[in-house]
C-alpha atoms as a PDB file:
ATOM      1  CA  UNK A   1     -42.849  34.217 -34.884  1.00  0.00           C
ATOM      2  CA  UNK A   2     -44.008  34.114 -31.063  1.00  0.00           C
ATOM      3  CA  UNK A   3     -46.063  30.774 -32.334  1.00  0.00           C
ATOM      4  CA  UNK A   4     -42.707  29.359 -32.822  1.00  0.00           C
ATOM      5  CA  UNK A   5     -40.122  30.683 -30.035  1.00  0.00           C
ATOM      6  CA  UNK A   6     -43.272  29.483 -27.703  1.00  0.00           C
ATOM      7  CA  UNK A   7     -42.859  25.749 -29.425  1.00  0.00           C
ATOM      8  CA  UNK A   8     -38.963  26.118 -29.464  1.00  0.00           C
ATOM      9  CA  UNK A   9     -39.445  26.665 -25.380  1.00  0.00           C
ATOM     10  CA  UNK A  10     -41.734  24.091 -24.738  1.00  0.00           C
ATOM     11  CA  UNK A  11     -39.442  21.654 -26.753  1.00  0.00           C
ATOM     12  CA  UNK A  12     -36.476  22.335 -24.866  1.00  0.00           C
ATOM     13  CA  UNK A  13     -38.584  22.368 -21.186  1.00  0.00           C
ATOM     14  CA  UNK A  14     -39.955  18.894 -22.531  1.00  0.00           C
ATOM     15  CA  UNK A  15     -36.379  17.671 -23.432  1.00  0.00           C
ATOM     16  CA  UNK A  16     -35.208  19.174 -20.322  1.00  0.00           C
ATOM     17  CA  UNK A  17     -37.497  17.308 -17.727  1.00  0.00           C
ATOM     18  CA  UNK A  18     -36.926  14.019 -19.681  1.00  0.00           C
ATOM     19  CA  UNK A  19     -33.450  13.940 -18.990  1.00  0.00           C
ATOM     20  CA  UNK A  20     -33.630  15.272 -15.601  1.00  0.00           C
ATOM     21  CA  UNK A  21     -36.325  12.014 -14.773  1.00  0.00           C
ATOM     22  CA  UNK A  22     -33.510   9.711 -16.501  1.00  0.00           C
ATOM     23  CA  UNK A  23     -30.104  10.593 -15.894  1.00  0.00           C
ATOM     24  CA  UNK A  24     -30.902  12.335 -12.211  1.00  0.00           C
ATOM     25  CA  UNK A  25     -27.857  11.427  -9.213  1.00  0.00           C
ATOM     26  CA  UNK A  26     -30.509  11.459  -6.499  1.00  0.00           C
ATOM     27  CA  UNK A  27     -32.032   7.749  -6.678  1.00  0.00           C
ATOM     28  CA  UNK A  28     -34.368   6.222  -4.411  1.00  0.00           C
ATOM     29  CA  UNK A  29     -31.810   6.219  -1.286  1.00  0.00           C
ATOM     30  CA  UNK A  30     -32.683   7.747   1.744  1.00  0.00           C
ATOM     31  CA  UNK A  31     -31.067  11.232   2.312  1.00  0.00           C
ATOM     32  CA  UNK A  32     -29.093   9.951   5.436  1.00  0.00           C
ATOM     33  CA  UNK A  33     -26.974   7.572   2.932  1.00  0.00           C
ATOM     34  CA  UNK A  34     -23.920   9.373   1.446  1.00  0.00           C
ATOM     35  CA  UNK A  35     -21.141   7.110   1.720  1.00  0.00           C
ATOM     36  CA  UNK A  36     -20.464   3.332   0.584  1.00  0.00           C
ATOM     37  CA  UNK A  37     -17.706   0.691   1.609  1.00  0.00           C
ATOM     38  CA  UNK A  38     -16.496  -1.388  -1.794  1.00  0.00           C
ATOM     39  CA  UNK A  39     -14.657  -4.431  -0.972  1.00  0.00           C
ATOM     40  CA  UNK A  40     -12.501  -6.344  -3.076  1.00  0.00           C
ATOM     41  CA  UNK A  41     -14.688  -8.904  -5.253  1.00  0.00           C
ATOM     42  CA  UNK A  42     -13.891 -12.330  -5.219  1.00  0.00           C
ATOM     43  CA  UNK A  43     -12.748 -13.871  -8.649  1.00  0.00           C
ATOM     44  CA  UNK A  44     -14.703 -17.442  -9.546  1.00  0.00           C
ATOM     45  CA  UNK A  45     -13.370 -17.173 -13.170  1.00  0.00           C
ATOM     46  CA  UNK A  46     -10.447 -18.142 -14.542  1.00  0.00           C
ATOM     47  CA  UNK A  47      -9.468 -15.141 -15.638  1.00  0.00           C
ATOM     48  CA  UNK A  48      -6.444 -13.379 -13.475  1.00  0.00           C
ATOM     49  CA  UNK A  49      -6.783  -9.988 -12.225  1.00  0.00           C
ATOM     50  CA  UNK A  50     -10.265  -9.619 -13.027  1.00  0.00           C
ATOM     51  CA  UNK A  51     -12.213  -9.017  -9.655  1.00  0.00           C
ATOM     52  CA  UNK A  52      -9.466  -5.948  -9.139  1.00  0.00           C
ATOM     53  CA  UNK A  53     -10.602  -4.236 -12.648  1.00  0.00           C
ATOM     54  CA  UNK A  54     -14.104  -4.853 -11.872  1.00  0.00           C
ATOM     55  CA  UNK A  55     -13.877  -3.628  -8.292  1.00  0.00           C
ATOM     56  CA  UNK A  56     -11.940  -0.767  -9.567  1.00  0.00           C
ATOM     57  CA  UNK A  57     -14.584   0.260 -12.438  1.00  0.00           C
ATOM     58  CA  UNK A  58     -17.400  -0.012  -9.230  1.00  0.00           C
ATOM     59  CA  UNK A  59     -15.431   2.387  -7.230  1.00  0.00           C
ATOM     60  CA  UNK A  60     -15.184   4.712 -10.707  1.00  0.00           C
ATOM     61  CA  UNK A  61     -19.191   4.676 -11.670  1.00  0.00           C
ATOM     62  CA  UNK A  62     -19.808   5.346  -7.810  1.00  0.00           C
ATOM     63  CA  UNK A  63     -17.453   8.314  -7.941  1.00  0.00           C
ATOM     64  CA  UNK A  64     -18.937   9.656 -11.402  1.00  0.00           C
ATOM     65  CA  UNK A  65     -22.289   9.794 -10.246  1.00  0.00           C
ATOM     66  CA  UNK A  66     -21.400  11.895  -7.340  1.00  0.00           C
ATOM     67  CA  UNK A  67     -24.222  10.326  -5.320  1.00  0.00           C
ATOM     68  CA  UNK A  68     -22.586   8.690  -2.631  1.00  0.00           C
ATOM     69  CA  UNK A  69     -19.093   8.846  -1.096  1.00  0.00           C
ATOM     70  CA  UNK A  70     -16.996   5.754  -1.193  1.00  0.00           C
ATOM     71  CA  UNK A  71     -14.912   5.448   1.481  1.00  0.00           C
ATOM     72  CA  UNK A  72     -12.703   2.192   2.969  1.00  0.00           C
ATOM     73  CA  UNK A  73     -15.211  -0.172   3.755  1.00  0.00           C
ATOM     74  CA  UNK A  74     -13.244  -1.281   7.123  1.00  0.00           C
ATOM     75  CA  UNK A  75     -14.960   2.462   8.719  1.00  0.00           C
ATOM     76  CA  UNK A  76     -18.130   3.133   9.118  1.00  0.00           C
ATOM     77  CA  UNK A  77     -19.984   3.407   5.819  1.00  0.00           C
ATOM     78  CA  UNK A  78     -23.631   3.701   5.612  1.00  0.00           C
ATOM     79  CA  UNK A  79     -23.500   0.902   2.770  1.00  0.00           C
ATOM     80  CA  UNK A  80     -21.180  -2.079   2.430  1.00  0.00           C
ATOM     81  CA  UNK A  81     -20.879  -3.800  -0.839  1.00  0.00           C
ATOM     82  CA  UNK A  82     -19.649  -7.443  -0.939  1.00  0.00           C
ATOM     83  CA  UNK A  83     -19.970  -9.910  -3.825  1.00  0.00           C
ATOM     84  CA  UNK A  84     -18.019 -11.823  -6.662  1.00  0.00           C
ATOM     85  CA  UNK A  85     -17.392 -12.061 -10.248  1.00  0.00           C
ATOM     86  CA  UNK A  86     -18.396 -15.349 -11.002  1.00  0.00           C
ATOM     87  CA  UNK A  87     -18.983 -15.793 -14.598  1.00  0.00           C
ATOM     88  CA  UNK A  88     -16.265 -15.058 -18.025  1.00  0.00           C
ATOM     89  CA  UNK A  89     -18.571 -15.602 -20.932  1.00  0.00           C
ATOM     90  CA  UNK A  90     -17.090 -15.365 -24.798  1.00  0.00           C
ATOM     91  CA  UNK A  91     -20.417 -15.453 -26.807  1.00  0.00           C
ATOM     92  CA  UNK A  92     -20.414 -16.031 -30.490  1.00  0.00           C
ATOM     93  CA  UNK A  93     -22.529 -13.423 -32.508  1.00  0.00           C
ATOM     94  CA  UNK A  94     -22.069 -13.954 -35.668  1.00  0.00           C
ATOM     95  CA  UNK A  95     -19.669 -16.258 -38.280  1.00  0.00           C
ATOM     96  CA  UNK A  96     -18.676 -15.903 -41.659  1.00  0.00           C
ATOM     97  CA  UNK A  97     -19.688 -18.162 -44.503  1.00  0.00           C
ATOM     98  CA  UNK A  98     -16.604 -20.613 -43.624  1.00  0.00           C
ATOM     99  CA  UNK A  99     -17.961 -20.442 -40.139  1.00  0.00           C
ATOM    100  CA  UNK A 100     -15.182 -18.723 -38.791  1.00  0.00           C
ATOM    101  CA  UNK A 101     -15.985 -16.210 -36.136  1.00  0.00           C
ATOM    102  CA  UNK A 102     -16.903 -12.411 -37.445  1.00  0.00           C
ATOM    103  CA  UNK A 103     -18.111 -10.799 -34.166  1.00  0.00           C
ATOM    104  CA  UNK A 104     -18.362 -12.067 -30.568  1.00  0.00           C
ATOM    105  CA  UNK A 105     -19.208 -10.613 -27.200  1.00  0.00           C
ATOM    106  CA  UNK A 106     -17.750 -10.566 -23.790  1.00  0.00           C
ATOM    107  CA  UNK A 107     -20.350 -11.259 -20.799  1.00  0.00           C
ATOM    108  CA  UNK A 108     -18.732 -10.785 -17.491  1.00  0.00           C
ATOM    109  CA  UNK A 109     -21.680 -12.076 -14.401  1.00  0.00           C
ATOM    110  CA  UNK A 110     -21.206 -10.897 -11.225  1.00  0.00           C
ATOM    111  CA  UNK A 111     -23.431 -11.092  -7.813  1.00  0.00           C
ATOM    112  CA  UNK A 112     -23.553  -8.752  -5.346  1.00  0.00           C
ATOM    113  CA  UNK A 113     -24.771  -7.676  -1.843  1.00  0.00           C
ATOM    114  CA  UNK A 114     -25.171  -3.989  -0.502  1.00  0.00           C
ATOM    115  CA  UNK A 115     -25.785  -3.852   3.230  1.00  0.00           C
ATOM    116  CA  UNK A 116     -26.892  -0.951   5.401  1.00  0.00           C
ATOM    117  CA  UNK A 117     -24.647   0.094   9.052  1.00  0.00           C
ATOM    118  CA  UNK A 118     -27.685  -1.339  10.812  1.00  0.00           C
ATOM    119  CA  UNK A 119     -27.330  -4.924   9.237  1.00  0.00           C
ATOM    120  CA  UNK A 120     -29.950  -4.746   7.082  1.00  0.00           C
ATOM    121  CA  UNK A 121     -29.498  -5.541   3.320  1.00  0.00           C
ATOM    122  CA  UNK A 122     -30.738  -2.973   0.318  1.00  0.00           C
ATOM    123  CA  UNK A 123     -30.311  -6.163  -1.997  1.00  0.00           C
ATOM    124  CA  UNK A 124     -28.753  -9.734  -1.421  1.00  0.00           C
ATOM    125  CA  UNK A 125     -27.220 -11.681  -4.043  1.00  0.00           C
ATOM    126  CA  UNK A 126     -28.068  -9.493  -7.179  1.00  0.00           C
ATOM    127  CA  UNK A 127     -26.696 -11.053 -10.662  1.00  0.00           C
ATOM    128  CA  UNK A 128     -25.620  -8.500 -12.822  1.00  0.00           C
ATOM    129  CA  UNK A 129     -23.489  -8.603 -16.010  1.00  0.00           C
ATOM    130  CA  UNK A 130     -22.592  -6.118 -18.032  1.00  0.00           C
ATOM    131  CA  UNK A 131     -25.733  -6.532 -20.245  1.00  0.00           C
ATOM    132  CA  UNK A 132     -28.394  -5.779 -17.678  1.00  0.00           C
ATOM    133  CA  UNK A 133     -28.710  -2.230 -18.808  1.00  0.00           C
ATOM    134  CA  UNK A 134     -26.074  -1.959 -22.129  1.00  0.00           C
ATOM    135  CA  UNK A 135     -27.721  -4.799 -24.246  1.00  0.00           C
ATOM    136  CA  UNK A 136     -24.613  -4.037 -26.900  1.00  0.00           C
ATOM    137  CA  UNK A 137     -22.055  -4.055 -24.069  1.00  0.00           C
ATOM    138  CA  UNK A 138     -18.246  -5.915 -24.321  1.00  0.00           C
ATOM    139  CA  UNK A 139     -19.070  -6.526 -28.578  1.00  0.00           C
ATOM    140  CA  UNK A 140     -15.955  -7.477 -30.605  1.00  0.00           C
ATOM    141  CA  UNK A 141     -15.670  -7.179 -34.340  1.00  0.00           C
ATOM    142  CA  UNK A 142     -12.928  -8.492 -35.498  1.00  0.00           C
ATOM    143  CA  UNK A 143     -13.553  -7.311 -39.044  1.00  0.00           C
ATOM    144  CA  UNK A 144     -12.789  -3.792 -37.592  1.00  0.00           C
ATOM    145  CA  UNK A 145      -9.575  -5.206 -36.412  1.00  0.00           C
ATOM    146  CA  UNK A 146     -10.735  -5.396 -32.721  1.00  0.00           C
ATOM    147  CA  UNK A 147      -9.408  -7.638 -29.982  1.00  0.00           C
ATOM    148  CA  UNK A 148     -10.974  -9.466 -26.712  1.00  0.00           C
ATOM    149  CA  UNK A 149      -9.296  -6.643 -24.573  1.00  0.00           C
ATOM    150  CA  UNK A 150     -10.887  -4.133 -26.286  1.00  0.00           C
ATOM    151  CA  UNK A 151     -14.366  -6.398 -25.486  1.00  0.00           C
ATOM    152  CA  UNK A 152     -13.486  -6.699 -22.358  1.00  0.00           C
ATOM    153  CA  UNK A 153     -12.446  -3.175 -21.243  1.00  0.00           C
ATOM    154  CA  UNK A 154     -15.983  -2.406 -22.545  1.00  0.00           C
ATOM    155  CA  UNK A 155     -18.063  -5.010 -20.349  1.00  0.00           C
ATOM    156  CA  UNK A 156     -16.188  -3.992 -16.851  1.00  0.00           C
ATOM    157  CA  UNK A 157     -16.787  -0.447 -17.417  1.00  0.00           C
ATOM    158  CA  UNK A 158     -20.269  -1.403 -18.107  1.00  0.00           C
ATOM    159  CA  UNK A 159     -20.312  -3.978 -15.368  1.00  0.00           C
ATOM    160  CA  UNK A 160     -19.329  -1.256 -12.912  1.00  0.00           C
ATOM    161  CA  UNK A 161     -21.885   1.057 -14.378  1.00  0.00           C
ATOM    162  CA  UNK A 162     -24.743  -1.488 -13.566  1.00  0.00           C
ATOM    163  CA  UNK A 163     -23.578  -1.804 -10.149  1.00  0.00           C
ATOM    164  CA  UNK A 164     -23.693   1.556  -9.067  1.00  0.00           C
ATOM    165  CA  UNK A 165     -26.909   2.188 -10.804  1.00  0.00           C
ATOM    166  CA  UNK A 166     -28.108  -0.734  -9.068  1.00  0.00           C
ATOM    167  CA  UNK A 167     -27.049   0.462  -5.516  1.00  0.00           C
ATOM    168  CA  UNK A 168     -28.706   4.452  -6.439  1.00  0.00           C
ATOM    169  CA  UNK A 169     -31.852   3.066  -7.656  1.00  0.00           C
ATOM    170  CA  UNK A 170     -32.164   0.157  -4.727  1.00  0.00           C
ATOM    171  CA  UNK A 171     -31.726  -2.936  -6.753  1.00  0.00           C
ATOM    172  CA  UNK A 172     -33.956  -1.285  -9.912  1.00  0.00           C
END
């Protein structure tokens, strides 16, 4: 009985300290950075309206992980991110035996630059899509009835999350 509530503990102290190494807010920033500047992407795609959804799901992942403050980026914030979405990609993943399209995914590309108040830059020019860390991300089935939006909703949400993950961890 004590042979087994001392495994049930060290399971759960095991499980605990994983997670806490993986999902942890603190980063590799210096303590003296707590807020952040976002400025408006700039579109290269042809798609309308997509630089303000993408700046908009940065701002979001920022807030979420509670990290760093974002504030206007026309202050004085201890980090400035610039960059643009520069890439709309509709990838084919798989077709049906007429070779009509099944399932396809949505890659959105951007680049970005995070800058420190001194001048200095914590990255330049990063490319990051949505697929950098969510392999699966911005997947439509349209078997299940799904629509680009929905693919789309998926890889600027993820987009977003890469950025700010980017900027916490210093480029990765």
């Amino acid at each position: 009985m004590i042979a087994r509530r001392l495994c049930a503990v060290a399971l759960l102290l095991s499980a605990g300290s994983g997670l806490s190494c993986r999902y942890g807010t603190s980063g590799s920033l210096p303590a003296g950075i707590r807020t952040v500047g976002v400025t408006m992407l700039r579109n290269e795609t042809r798609v309308p309206g997509l630089e303000g959804e993408v700046t908009r799901a940065i701002v979001s992942a920022l807030q979420s992980q509670g990290r760093l403050k974002v504030v206007y980026a026309e202050g004085e914030p201890d980090l400035v991110l610039v960059g643009r979405v520069e890439s709309y990609v509709k990838k084919l993943s798989r077709t049906d035996r007429y070779g009509d399209a099944v399932s396809f995914a949505v890659v959105i590309g951007a680049r970005v630059s995070v800058r420190r108040a001194d001048g200095e830059f914590l990255f330049k020019n990063l490319r990051i899509t949505n697929r950098t860390s969510h392999p699966e991300s911005g997947s439509v089935d349209l078997g299940r009835g799904q629509r680009e939006s929905h693919g789309r909703n998926e890889a600027v949400r993820d987009l977003g999350r890469s950025v700010a993950r980017s900027i916490v961890e210093q480029g990765w």
